[in-house]
Protein backbone atom coordinates (compact mmCIF):
# COMPACT_ATOMS: atom_id res chain seq x y z
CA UNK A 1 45.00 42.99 -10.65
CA UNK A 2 43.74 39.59 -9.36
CA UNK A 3 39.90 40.31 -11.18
CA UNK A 4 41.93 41.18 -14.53
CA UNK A 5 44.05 38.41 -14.63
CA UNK A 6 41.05 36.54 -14.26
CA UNK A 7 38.66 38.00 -16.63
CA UNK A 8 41.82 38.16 -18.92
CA UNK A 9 41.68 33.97 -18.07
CA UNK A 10 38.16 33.64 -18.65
CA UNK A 11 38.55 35.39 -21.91
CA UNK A 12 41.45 33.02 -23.21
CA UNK A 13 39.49 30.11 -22.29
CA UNK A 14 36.05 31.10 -24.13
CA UNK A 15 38.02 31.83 -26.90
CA UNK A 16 39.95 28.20 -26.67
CA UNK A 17 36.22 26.56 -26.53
CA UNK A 18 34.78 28.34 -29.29
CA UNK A 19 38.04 27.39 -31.35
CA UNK A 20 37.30 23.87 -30.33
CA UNK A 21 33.34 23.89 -31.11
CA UNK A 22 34.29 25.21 -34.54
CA UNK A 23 36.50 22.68 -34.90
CA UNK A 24 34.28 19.80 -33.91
CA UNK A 25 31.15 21.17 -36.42
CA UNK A 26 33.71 21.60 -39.26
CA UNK A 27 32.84 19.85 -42.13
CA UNK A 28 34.13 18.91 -44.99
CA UNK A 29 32.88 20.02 -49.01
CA UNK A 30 30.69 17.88 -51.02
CA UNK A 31 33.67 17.52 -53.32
CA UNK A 32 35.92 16.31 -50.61
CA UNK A 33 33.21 13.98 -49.36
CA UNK A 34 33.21 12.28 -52.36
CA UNK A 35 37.19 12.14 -53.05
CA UNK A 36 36.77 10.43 -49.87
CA UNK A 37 34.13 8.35 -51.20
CA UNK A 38 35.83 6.97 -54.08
CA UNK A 39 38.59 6.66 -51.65
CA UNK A 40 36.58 3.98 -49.26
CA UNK A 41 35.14 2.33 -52.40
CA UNK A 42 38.85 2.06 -53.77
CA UNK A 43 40.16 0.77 -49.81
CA UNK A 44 37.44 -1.59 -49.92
CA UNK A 45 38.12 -3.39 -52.90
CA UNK A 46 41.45 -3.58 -52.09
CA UNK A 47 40.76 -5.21 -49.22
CA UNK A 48 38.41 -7.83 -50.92
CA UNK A 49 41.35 -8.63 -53.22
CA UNK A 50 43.82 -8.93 -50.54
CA UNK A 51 41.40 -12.13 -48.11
CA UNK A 52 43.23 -15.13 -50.01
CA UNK A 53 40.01 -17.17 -51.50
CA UNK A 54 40.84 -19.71 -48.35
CA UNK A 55 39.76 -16.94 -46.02
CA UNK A 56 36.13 -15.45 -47.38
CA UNK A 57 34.42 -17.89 -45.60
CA UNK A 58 36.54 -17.00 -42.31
CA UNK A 59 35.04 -15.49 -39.31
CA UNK A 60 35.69 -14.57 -36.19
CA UNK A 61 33.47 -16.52 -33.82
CA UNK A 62 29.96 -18.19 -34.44
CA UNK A 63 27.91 -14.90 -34.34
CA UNK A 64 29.93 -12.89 -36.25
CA UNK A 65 30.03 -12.31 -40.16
CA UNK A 66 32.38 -14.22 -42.58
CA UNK A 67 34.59 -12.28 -44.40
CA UNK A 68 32.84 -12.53 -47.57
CA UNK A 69 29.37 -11.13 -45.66
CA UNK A 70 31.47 -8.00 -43.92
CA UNK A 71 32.44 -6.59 -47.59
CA UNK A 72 28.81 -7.61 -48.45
CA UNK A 73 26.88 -5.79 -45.90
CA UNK A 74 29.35 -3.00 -46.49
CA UNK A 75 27.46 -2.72 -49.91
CA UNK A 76 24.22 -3.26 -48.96
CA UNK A 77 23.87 -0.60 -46.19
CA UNK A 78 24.77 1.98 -48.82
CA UNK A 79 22.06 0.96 -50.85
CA UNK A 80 19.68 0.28 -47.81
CA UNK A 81 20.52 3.67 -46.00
CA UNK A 82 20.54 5.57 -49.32
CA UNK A 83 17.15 4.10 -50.31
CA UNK A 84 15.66 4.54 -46.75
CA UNK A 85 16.99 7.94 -46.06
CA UNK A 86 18.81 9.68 -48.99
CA UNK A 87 15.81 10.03 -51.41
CA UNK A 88 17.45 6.55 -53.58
CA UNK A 89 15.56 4.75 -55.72
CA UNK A 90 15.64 1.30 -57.17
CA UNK A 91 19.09 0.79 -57.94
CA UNK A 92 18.43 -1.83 -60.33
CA UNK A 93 21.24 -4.76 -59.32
CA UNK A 94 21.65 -7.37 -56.74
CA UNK A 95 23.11 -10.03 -55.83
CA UNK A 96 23.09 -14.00 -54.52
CA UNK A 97 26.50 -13.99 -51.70
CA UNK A 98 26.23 -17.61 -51.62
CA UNK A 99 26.96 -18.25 -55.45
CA UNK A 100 28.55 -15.13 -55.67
CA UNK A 101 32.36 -15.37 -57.00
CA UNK A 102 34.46 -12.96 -55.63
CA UNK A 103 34.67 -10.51 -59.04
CA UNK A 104 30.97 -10.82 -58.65
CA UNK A 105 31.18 -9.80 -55.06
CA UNK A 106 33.91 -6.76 -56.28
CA UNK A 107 31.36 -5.75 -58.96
CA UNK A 108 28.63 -5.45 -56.72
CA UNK A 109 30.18 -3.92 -53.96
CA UNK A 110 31.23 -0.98 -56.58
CA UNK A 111 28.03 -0.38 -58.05
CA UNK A 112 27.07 -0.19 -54.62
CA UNK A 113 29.39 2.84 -53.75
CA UNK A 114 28.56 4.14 -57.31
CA UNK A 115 24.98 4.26 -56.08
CA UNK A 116 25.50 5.67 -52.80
CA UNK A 117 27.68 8.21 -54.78
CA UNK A 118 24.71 9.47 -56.97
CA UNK A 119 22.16 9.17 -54.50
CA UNK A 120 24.27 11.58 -52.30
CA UNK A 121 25.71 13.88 -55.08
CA UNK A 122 21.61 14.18 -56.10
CA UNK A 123 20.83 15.84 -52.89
CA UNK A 124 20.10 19.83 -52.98
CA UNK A 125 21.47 21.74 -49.96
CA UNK A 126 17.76 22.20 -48.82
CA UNK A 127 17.79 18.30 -49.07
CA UNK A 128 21.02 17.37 -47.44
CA UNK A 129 19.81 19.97 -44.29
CA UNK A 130 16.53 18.71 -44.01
CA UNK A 131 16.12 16.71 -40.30
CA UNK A 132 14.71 13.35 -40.29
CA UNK A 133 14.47 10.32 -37.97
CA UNK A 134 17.03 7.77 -38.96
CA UNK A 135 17.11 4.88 -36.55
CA UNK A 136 15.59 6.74 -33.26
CA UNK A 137 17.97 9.78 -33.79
CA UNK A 138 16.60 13.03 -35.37
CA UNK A 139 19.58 13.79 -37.94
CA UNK A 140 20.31 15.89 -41.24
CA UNK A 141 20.70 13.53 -44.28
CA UNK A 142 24.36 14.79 -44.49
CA UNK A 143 24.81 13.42 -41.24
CA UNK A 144 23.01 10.04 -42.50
CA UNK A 145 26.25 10.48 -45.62
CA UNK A 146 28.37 10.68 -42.44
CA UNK A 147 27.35 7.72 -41.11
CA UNK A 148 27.71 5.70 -43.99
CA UNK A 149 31.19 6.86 -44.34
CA UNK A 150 31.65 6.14 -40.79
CA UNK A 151 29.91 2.23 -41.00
CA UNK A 152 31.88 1.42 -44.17
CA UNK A 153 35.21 2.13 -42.16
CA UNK A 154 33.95 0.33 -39.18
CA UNK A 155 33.07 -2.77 -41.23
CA UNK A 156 36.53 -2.40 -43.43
CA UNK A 157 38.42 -2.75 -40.29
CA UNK A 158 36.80 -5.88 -38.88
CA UNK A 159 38.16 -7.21 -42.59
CA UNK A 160 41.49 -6.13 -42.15
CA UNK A 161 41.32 -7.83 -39.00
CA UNK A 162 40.19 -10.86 -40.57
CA UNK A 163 42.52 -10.57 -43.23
CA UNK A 164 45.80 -10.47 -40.78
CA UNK A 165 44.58 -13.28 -39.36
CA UNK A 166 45.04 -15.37 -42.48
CA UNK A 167 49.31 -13.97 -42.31
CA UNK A 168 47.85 -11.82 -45.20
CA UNK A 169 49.58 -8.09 -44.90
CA UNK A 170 46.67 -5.82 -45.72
CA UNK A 171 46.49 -2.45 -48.12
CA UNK A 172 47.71 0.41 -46.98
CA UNK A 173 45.07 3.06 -45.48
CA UNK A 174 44.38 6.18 -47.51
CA UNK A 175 42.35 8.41 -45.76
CA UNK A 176 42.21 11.42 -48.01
């Protein structure tokens, strides 16, 4: 009875893991990915428009970025990372931060996401699958999309950390 209960254990329990891997290595549809996408592009705007023009210069601490160069390097690792590892070409716009207004710093950020939005759309299957080395890590491209889903959220949270510091109430997360 003792060996039964256990293999009867065991069994639960590999089934519980595999449950769990599956879970883990789910992933989401290209047409999800990019509701998501125009989701973070939206979020990010919104938090650009929230940072009172008294605050885009604001940072932190001496090393870290201003506001103004968080939503800026937001933009520019889509178009760096999508140029560098998602097959992207030239995509034809840039910009000057220091002169930069802030509706100059909105447009560019969402031609940026545009970009990134094309340049991953563009990819075939065989493409998106295909393993490469992306910053000493062998990796799929649609883990490199990942990742630049992942770094925009990272960078959008340092600004609504910035923002709050300014007695600004910031917009509302939508993560779907």
């Amino acid at each position: 009875m003792k060996k039964l209960v256990r293999i009867f254990s065991g069994a639960i329990f590999a089934s519980f893991l595999m449950l769990a891997a599956g879970a883990v290595n789910a992933q989401t549809t290209m047409e999800e990915y990019m509701v998501k996408w125009d989701n973070a592009k939206k979020y990010t705007l919104d938090i650009l428009d929230k940072m009172p023009d008294s605050g885009m210069d604001y940072k932190t601490d001496a090393g870290a970025m201003t506001f103004k160069e968080q939503i800026h390097h937001v933009g520019n690792a889509i178009v760096g990372i999508s140029q560098g590892f998602l097959k992207g070409t030239d995509p034809g716009f840039e910009i000057n931060l220091e002169t930069a207004s802030r509706a100059e710093l909105a447009a560019y950020v969402g031609k940026c996401f545009d970009y990134g939005k094309k340049t991953i759309a563009a990819l075939s299957a065989q493409d998106a699958g295909e393993k490469l080395e992306v910053f000493g890590n062998t990796v799929s491209r649609r883990q490199v999309a990942a990742l630049l889903m992942d770094h925009t959220s990272h960078h959008n949270g340092s600004a609504v950390a910035y923002i709050r510091t300014q007695g600004v109430e910031p917009p509302a997360y939508v993560g779907f």
